[in-house]
ModelCIF file with pLDDT and N, C-alpha, C, O atoms, coordinates in Angstrom:
data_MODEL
#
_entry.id   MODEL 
#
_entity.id                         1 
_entity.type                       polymer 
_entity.pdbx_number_of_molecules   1 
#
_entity_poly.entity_id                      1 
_entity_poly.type                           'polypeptide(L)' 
_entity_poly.nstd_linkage                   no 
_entity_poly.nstd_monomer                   no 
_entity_poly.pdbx_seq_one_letter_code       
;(UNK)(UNK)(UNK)(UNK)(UNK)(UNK)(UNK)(UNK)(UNK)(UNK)(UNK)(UNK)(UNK)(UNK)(UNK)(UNK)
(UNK)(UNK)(UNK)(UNK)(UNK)(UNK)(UNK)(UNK)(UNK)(UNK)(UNK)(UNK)(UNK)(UNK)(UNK)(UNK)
(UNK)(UNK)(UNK)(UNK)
;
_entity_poly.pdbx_seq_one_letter_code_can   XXXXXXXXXXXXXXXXXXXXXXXXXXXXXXXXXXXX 
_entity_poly.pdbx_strand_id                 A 
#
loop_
_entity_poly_seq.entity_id 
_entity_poly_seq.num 
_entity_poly_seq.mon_id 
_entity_poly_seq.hetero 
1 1  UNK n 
1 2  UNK n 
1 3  UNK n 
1 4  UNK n 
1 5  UNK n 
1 6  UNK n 
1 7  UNK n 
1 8  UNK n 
1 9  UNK n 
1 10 UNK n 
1 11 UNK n 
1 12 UNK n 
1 13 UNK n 
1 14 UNK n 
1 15 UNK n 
1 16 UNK n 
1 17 UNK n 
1 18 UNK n 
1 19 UNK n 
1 20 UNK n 
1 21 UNK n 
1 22 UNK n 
1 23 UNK n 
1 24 UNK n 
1 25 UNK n 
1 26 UNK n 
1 27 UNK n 
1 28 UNK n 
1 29 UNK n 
1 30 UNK n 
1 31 UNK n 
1 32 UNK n 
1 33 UNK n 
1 34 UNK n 
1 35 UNK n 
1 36 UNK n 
#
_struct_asym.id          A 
_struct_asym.entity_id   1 
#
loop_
_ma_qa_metric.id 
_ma_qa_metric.mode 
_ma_qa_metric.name 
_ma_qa_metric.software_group_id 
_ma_qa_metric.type 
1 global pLDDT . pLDDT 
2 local  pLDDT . pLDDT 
#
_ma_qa_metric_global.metric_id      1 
_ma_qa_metric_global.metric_value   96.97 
_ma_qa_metric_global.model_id       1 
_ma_qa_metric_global.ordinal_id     1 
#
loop_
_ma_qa_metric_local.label_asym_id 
_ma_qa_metric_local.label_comp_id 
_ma_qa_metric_local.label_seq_id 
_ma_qa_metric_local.metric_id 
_ma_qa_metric_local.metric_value 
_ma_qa_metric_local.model_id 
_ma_qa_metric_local.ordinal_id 
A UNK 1  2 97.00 1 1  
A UNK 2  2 97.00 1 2  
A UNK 3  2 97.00 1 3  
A UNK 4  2 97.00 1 4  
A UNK 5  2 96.00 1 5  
A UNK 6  2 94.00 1 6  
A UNK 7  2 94.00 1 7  
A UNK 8  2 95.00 1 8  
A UNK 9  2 97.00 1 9  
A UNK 10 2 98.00 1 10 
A UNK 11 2 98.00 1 11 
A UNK 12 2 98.00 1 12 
A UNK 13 2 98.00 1 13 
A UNK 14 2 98.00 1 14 
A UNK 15 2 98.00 1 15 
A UNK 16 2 97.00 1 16 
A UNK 17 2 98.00 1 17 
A UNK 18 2 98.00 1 18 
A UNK 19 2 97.00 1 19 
A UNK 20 2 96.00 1 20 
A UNK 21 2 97.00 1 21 
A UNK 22 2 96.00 1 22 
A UNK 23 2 97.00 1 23 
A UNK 24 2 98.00 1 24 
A UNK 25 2 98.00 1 25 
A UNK 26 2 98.00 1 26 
A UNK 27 2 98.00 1 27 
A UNK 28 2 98.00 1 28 
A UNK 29 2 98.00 1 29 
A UNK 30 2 98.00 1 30 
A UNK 31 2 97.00 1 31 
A UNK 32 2 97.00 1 32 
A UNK 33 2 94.00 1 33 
A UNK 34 2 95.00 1 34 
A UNK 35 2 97.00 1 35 
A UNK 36 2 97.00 1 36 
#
loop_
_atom_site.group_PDB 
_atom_site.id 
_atom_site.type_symbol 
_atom_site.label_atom_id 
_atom_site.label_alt_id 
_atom_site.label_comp_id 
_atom_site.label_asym_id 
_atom_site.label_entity_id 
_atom_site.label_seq_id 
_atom_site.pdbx_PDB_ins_code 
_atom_site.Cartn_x 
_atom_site.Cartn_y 
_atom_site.Cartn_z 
_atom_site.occupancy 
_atom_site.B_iso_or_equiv 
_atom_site.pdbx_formal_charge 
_atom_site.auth_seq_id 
_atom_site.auth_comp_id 
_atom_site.auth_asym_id 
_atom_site.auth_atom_id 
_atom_site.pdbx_PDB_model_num 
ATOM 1   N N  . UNK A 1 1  ? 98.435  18.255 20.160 1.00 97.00 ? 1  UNK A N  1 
ATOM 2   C CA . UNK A 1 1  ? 97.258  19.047 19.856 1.00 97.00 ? 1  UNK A CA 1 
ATOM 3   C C  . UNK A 1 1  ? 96.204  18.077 19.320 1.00 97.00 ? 1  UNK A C  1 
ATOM 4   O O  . UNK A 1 1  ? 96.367  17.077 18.621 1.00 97.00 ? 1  UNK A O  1 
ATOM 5   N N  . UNK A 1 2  ? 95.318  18.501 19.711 1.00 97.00 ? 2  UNK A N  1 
ATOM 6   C CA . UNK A 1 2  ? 94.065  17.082 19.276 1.00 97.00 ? 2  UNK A CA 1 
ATOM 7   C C  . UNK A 1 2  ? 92.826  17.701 19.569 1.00 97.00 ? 2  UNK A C  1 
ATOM 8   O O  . UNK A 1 2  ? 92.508  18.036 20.710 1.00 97.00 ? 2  UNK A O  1 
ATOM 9   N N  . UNK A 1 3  ? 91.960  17.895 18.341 1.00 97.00 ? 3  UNK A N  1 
ATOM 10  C CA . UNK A 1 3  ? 90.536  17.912 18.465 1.00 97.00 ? 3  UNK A CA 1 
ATOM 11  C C  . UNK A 1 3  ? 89.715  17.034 17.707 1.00 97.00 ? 3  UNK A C  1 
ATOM 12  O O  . UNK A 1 3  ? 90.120  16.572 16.640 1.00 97.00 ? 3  UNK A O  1 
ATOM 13  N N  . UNK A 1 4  ? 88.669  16.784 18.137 1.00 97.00 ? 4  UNK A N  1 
ATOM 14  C CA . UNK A 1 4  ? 86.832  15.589 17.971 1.00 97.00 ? 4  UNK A CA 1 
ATOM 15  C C  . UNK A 1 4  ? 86.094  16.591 17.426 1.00 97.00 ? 4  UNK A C  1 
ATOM 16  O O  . UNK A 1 4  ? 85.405  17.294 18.164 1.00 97.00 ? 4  UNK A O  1 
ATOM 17  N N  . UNK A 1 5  ? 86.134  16.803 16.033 1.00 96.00 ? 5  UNK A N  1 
ATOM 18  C CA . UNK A 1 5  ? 85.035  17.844 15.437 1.00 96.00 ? 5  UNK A CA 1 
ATOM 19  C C  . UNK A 1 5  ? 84.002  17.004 14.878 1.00 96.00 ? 5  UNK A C  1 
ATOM 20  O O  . UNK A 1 5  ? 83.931  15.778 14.969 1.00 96.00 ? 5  UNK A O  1 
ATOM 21  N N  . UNK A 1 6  ? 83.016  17.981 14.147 1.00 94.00 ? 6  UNK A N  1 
ATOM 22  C CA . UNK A 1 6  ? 81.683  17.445 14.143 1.00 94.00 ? 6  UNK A CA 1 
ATOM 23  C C  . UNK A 1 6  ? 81.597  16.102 13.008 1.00 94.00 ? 6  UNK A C  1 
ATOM 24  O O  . UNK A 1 6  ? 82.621  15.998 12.333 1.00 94.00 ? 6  UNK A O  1 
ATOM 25  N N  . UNK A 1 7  ? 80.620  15.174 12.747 1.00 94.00 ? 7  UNK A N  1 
ATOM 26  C CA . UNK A 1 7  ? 80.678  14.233 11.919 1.00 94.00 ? 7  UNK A CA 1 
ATOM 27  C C  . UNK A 1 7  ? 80.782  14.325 10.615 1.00 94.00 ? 7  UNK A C  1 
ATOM 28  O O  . UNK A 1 7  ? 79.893  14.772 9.890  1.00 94.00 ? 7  UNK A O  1 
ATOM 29  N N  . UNK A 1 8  ? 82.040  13.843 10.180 1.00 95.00 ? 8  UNK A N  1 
ATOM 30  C CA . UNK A 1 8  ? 82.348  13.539 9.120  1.00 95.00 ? 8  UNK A CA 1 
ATOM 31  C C  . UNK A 1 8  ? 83.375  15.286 8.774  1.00 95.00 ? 8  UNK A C  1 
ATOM 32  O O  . UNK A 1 8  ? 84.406  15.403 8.113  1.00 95.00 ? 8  UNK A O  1 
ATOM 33  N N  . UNK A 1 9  ? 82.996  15.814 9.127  1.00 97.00 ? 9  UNK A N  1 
ATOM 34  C CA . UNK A 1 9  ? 84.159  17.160 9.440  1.00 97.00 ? 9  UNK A CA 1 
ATOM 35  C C  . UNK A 1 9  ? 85.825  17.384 9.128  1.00 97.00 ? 9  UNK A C  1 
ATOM 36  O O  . UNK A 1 9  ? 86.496  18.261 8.584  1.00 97.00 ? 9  UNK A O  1 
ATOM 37  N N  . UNK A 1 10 ? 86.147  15.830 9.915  1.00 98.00 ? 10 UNK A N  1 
ATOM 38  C CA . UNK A 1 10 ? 87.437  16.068 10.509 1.00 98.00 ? 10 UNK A CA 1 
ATOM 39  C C  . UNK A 1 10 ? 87.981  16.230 9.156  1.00 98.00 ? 10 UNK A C  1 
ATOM 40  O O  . UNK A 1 10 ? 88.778  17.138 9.393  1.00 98.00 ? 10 UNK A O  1 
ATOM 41  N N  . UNK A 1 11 ? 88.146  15.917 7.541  1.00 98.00 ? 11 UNK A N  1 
ATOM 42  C CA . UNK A 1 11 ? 89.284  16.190 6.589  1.00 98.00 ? 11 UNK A CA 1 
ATOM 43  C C  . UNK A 1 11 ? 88.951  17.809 6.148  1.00 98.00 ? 11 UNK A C  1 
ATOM 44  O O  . UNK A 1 11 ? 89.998  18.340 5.778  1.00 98.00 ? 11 UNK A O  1 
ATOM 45  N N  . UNK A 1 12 ? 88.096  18.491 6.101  1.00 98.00 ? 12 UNK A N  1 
ATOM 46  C CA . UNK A 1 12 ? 87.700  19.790 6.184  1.00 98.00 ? 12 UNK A CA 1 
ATOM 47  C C  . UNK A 1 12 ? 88.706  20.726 7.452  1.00 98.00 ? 12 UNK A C  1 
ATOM 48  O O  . UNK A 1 12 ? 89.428  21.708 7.278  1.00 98.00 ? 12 UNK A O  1 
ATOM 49  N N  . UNK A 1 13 ? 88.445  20.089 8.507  1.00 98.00 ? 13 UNK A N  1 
ATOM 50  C CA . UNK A 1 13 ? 89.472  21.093 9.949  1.00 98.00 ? 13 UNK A CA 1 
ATOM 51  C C  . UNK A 1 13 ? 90.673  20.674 9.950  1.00 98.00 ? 13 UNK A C  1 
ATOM 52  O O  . UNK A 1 13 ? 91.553  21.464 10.290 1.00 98.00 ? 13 UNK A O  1 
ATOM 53  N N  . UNK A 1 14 ? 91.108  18.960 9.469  1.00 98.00 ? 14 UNK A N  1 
ATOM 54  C CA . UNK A 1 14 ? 92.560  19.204 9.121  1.00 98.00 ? 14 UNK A CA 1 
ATOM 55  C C  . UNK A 1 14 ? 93.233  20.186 8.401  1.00 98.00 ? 14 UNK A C  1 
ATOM 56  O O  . UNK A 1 14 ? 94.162  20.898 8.782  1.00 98.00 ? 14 UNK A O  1 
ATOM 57  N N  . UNK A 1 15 ? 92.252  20.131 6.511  1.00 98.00 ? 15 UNK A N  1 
ATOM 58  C CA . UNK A 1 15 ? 93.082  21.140 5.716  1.00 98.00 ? 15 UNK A CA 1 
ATOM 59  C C  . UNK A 1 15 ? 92.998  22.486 6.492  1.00 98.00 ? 15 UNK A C  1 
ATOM 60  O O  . UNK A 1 15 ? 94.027  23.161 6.495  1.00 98.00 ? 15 UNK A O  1 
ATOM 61  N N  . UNK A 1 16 ? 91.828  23.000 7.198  1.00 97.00 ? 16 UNK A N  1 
ATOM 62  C CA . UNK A 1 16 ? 92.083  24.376 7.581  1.00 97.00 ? 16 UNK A CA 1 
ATOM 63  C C  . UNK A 1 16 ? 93.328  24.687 8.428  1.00 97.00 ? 16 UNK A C  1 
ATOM 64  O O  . UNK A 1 16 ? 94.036  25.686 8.302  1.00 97.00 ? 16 UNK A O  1 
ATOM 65  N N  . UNK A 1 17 ? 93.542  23.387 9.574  1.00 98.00 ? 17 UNK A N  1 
ATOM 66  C CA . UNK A 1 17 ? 94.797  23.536 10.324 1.00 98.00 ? 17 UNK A CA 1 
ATOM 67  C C  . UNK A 1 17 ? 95.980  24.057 9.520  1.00 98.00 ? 17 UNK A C  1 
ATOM 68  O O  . UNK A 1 17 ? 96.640  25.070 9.292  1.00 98.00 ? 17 UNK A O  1 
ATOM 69  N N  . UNK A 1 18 ? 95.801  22.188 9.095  1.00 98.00 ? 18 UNK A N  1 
ATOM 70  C CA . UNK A 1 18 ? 97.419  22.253 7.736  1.00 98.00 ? 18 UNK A CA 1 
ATOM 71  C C  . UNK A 1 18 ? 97.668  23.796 6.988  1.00 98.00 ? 18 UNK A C  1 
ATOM 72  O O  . UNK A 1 18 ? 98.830  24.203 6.978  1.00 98.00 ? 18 UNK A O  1 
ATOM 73  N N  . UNK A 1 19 ? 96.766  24.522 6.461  1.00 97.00 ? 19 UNK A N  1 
ATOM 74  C CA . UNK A 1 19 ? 97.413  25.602 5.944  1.00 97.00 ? 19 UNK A CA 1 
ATOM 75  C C  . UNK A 1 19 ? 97.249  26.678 6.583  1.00 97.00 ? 19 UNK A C  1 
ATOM 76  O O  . UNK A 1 19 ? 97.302  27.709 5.914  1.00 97.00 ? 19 UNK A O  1 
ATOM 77  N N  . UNK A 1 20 ? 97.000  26.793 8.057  1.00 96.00 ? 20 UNK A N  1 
ATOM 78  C CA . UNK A 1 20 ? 97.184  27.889 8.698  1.00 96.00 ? 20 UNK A CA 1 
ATOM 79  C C  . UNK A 1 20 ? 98.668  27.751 9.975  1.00 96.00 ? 20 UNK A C  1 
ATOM 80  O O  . UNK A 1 20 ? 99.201  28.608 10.680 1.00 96.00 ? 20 UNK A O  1 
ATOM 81  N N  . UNK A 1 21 ? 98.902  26.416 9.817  1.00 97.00 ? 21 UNK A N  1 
ATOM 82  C CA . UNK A 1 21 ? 100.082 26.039 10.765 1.00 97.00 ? 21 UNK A CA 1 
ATOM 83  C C  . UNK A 1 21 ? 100.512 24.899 9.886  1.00 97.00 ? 21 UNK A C  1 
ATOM 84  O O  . UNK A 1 21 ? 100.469 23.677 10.032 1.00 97.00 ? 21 UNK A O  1 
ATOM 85  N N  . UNK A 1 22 ? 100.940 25.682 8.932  1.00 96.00 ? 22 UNK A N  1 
ATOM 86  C CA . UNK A 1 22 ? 101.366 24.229 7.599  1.00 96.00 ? 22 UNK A CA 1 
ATOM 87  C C  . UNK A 1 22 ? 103.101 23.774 8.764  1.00 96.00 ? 22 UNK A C  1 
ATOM 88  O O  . UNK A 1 22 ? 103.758 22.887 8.220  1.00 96.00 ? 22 UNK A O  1 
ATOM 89  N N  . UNK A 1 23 ? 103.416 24.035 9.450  1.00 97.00 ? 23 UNK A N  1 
ATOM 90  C CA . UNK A 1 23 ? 104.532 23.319 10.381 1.00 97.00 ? 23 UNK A CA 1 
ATOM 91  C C  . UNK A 1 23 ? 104.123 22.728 11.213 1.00 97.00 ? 23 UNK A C  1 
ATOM 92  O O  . UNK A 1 23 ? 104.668 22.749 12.316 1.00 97.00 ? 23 UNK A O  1 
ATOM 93  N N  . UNK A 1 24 ? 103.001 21.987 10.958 1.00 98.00 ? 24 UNK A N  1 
ATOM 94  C CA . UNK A 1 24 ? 102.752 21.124 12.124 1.00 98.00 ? 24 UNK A CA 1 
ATOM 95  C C  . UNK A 1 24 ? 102.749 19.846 11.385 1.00 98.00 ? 24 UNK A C  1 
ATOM 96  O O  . UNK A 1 24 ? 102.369 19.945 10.219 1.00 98.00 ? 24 UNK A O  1 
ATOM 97  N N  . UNK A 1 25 ? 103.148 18.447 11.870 1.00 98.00 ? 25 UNK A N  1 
ATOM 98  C CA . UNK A 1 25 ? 102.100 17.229 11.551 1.00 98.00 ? 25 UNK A CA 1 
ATOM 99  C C  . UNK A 1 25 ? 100.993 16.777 11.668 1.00 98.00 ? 25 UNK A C  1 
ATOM 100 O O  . UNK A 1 25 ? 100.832 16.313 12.797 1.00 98.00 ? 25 UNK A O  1 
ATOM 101 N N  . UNK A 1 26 ? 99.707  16.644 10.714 1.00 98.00 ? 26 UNK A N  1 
ATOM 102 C CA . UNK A 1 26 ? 98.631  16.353 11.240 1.00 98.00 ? 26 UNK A CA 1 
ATOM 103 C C  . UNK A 1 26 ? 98.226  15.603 10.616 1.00 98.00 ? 26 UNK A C  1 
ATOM 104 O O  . UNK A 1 26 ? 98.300  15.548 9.388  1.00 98.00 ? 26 UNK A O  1 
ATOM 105 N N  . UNK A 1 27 ? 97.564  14.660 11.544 1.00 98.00 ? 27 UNK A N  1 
ATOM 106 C CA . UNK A 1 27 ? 96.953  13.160 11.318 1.00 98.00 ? 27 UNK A CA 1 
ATOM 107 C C  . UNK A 1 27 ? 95.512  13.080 11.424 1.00 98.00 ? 27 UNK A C  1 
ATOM 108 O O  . UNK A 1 27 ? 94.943  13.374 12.475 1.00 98.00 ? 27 UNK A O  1 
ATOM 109 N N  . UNK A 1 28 ? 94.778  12.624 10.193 1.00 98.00 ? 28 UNK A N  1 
ATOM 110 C CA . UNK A 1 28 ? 93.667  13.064 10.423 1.00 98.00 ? 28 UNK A CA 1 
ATOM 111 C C  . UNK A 1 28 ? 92.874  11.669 10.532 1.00 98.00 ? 28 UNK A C  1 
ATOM 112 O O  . UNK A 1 28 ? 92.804  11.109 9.438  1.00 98.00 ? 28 UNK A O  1 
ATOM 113 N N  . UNK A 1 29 ? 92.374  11.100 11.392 1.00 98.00 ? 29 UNK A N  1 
ATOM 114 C CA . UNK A 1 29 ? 91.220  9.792  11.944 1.00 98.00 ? 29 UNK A CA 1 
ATOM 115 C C  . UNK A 1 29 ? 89.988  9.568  11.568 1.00 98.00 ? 29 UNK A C  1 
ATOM 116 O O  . UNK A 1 29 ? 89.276  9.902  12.515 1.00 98.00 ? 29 UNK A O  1 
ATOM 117 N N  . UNK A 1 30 ? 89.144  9.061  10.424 1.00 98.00 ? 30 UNK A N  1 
ATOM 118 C CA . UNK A 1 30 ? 88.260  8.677  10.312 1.00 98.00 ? 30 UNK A CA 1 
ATOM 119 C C  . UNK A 1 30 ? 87.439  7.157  10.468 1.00 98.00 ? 30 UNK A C  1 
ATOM 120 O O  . UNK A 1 30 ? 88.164  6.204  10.182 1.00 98.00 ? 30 UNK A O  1 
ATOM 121 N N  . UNK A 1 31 ? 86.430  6.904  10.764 1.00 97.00 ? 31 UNK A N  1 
ATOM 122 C CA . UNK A 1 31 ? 86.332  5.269  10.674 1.00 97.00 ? 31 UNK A CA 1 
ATOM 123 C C  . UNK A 1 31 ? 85.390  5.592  9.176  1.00 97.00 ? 31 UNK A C  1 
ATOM 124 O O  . UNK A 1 31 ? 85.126  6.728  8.782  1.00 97.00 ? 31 UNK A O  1 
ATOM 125 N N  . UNK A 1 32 ? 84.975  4.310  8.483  1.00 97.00 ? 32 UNK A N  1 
ATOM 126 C CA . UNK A 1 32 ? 84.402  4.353  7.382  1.00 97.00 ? 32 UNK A CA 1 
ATOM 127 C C  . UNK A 1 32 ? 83.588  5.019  7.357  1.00 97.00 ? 32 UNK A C  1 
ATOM 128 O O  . UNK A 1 32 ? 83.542  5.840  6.441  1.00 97.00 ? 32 UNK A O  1 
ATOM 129 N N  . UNK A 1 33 ? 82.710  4.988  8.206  1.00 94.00 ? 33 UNK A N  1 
ATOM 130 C CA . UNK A 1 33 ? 81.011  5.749  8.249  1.00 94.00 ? 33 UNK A CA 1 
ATOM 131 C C  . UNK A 1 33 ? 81.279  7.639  8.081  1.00 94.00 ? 33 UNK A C  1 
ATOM 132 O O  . UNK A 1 33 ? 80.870  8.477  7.277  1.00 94.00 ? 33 UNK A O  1 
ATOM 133 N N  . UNK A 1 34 ? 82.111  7.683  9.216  1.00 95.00 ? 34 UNK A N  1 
ATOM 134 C CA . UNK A 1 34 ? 82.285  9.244  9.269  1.00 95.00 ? 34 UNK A CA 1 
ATOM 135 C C  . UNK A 1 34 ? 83.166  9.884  8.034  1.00 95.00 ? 34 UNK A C  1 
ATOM 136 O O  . UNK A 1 34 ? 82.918  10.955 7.479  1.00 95.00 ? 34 UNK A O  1 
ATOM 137 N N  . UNK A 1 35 ? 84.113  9.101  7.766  1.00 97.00 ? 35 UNK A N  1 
ATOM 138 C CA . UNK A 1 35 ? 85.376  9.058  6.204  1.00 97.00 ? 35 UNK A CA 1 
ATOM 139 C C  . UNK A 1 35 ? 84.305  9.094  5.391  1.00 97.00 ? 35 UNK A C  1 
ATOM 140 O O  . UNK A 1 35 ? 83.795  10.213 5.340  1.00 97.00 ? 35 UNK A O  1 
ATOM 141 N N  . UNK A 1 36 ? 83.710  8.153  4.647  1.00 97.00 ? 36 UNK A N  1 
ATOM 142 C CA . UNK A 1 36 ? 83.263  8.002  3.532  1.00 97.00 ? 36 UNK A CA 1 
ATOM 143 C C  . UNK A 1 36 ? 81.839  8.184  3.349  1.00 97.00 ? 36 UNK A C  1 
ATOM 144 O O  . UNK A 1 36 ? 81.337  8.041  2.235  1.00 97.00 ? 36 UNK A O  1 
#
């Protein structure tokens, strides 16, 4: 399962995943700019 959400987003749509399908593994990808 894999989605490209909007900038800087992605640790926001992980947690929503993680606790709506807390049985999944999810890995969440930032580079510095979009992370921090």
């Amino acid at each position: 399962y894999a989605l490209q959400t909007i900038h800087g987003r992605a640790a926001a749509v992980a947690t929503g995943l993680k606790i709506v399908r807390p049985e999944l593994t999810v890995w969440q990808v930032s580079g510095d700019g979009d992370g921090l």
